[in-house]
C-alpha atoms as a PDB file:
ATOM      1  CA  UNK A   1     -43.557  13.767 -15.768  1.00  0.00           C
ATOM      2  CA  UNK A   2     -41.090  16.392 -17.667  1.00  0.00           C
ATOM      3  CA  UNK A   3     -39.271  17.155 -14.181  1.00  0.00           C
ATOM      4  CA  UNK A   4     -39.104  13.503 -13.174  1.00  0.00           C
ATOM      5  CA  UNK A   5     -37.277  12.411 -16.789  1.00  0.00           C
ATOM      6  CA  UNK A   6     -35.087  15.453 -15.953  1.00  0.00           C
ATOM      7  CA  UNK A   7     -34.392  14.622 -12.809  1.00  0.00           C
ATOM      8  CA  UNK A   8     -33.453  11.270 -13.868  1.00  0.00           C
ATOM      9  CA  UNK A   9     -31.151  12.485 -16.793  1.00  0.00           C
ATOM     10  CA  UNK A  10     -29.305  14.709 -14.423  1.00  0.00           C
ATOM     11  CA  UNK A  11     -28.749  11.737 -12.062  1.00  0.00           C
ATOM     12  CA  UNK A  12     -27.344   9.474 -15.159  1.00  0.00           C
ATOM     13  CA  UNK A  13     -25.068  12.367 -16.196  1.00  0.00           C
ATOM     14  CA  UNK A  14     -23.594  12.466 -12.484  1.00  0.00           C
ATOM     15  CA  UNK A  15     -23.008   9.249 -12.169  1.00  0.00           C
ATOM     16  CA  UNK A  16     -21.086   8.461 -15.344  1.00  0.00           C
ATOM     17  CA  UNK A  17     -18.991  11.757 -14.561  1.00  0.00           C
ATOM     18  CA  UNK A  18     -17.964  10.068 -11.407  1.00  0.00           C
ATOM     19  CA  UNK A  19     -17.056   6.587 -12.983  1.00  0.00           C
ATOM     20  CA  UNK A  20     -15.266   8.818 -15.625  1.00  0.00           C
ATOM     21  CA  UNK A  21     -13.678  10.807 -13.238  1.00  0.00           C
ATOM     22  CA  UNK A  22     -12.463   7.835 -11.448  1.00  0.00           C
ATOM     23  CA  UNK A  23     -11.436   5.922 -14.756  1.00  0.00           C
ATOM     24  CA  UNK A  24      -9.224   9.009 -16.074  1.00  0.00           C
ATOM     25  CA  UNK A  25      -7.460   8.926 -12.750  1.00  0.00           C
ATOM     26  CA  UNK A  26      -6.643   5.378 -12.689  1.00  0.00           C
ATOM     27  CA  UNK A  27      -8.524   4.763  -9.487  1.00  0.00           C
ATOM     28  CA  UNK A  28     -10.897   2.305  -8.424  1.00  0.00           C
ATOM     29  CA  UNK A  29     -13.623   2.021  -5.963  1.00  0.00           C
ATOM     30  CA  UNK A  30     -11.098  -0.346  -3.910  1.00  0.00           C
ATOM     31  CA  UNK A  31      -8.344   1.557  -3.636  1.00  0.00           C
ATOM     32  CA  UNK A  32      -9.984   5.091  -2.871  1.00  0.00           C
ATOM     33  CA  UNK A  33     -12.583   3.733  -0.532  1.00  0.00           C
ATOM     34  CA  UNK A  34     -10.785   0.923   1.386  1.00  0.00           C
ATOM     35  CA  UNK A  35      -7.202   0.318   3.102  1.00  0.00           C
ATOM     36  CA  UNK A  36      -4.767  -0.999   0.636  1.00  0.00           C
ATOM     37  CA  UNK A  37      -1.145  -1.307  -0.299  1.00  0.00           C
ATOM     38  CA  UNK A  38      -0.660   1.675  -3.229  1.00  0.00           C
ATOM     39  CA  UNK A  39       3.068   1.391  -3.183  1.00  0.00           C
ATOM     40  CA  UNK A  40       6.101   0.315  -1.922  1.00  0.00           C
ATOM     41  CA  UNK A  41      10.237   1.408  -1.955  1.00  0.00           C
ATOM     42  CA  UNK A  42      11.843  -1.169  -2.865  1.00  0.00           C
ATOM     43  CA  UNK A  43       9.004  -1.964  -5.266  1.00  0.00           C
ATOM     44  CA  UNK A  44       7.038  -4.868  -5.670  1.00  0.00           C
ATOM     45  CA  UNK A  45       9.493  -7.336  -8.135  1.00  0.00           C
ATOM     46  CA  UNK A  46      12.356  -4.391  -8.479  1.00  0.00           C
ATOM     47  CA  UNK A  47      16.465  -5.371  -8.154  1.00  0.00           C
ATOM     48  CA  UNK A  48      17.519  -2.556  -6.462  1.00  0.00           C
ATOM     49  CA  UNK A  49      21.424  -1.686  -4.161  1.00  0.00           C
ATOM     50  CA  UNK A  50      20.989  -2.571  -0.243  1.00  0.00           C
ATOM     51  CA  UNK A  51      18.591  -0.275   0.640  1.00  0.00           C
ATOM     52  CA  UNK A  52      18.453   1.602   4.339  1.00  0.00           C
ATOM     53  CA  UNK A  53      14.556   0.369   4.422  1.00  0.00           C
ATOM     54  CA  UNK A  54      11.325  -0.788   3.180  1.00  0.00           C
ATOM     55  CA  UNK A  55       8.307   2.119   2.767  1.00  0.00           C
ATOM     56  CA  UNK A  56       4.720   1.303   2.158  1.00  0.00           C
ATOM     57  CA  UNK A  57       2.305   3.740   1.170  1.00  0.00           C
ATOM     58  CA  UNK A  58      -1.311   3.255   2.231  1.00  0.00           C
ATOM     59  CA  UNK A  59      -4.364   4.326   0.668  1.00  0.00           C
ATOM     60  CA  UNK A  60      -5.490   5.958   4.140  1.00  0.00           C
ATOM     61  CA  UNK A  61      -4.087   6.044   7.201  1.00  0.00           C
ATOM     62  CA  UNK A  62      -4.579   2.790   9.360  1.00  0.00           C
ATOM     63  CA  UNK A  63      -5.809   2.351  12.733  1.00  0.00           C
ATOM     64  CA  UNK A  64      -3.429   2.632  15.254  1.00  0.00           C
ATOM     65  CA  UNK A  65      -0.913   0.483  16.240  1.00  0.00           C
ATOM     66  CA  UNK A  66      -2.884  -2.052  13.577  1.00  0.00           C
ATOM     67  CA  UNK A  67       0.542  -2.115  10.978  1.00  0.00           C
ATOM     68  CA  UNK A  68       2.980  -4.603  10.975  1.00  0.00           C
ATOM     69  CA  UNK A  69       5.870  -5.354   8.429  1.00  0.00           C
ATOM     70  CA  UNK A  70       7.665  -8.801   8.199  1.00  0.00           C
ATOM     71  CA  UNK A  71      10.874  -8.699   6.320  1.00  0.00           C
ATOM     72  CA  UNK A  72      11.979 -12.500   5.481  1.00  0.00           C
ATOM     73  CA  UNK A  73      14.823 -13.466   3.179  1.00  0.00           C
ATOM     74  CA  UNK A  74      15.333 -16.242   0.732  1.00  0.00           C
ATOM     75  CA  UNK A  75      15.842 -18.975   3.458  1.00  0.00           C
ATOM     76  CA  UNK A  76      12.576 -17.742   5.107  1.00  0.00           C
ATOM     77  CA  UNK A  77      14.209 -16.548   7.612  1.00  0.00           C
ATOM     78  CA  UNK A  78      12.954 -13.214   9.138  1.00  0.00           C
ATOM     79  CA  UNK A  79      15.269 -10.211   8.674  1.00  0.00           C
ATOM     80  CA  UNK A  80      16.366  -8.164  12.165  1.00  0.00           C
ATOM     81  CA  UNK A  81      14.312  -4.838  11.498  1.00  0.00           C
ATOM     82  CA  UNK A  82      13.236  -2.031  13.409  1.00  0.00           C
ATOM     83  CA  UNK A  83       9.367  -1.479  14.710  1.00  0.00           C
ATOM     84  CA  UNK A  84       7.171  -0.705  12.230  1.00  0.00           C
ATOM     85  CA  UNK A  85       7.668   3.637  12.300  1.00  0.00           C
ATOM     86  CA  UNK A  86       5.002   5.880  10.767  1.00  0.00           C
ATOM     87  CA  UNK A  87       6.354   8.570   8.952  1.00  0.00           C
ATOM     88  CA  UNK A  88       5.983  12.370   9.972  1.00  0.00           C
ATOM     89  CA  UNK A  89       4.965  13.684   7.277  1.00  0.00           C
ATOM     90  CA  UNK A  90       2.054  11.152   6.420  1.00  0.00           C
ATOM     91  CA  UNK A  91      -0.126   9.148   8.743  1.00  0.00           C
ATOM     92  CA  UNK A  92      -0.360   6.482   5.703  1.00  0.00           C
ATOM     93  CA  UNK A  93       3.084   5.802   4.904  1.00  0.00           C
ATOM     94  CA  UNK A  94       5.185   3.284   7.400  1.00  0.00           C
ATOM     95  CA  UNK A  95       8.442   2.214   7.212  1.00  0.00           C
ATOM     96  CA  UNK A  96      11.292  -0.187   8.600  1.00  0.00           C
ATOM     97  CA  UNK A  97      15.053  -0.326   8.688  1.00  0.00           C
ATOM     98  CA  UNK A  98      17.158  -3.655   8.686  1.00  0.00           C
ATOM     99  CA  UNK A  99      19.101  -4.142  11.402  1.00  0.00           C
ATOM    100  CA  UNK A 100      22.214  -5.070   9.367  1.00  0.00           C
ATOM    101  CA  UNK A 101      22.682  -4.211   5.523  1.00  0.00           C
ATOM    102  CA  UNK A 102      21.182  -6.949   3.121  1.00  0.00           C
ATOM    103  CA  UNK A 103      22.773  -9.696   1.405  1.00  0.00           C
ATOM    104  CA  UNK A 104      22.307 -10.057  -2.079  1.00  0.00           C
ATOM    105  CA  UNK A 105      19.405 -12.406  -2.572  1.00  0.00           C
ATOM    106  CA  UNK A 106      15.448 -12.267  -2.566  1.00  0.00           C
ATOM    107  CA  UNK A 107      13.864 -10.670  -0.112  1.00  0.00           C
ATOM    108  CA  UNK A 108       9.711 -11.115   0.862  1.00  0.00           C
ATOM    109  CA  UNK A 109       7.767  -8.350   2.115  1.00  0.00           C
ATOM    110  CA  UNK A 110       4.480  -9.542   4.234  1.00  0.00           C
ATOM    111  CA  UNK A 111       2.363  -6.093   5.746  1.00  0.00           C
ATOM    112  CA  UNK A 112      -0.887  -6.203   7.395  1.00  0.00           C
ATOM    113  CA  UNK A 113      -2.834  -3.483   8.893  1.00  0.00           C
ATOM    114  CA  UNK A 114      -6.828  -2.420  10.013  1.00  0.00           C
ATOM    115  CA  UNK A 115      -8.682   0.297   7.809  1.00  0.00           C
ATOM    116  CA  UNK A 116     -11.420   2.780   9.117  1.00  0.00           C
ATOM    117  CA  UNK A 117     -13.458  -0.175   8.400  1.00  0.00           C
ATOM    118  CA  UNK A 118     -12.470  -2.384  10.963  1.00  0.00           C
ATOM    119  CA  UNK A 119     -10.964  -5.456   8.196  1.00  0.00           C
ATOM    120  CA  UNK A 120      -7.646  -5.840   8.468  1.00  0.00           C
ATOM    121  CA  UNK A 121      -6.195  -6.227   5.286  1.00  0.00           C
ATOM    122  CA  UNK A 122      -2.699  -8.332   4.548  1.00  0.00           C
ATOM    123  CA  UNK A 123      -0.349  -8.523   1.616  1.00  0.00           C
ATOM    124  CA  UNK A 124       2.947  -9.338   0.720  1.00  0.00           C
ATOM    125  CA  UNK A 125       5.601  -8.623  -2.563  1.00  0.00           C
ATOM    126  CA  UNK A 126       9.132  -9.604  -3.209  1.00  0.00           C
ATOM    127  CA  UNK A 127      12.022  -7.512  -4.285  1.00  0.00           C
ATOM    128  CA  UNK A 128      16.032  -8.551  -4.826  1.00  0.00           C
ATOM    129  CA  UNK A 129      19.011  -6.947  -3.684  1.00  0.00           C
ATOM    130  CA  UNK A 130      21.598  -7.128  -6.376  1.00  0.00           C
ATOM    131  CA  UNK A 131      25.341  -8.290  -5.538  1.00  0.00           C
ATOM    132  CA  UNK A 132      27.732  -5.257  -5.293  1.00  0.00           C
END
């Protein structure tokens, strides 16, 4: 009976140094275990200059060829951009480049992509280009 209340107490401590661990690192179950959006250049709700593209950092890297990235102005209209490029340096971090600088204005984001999983997983933000 000893060993099994051990046992039991040794379990407890591992698990809430896990959640702990996870807590003091800001992470959560969903965004370590599953395909998400962690970040983005411009960021979600920033004013930034024109910039030469948008860059969205996974969580993991996606299936292949599963990523897309729709670029749409404040008109709706979708922005000219370049195919949705995966960057050398990181399997889970995709970019695209307007065709033409941008206007000042608000600017929607709209991504999808597939995780390991097999669910694909969509999302979209908004930044604005400020007048120079």
């Amino acid at each position: 009976m000893n060993a099994k209340r051990t046992m039991n107490a040794k379990k407890t401590l591992l698990t809430a140094g896990l959640v702990f661990a996870l807590g003091a690192t800001g992470a959560t179950a969903a965004n370590v275990f599953h395909f998400a959006l962690s970040r983005s250049a411009p960021a979600a709700d920033a004013t930034v200059g024109t910039p030469d593209e948008v860059r969205l950092w996974f969580t993991q890297a996606p299936q292949d060829g599963s990523v897309g990235i729709r670029l749409v102005n404040a008109a709706g209209d979708a922005v000219a951009t370049t195919e949705p490029t995966v960057d050398t340096e990181s399997g889970s971090v995709f970019f695209v480049k307007p065709n033409a600088p941008l206007a000042a204005g608000g600017y929607t984001v709209s991504w999808r992509g597939v995780g390991d999983d097999g669910h694909t997983v969509r999302g979209e933000f908004g930044f604005s280009v400020r007048a120079e």
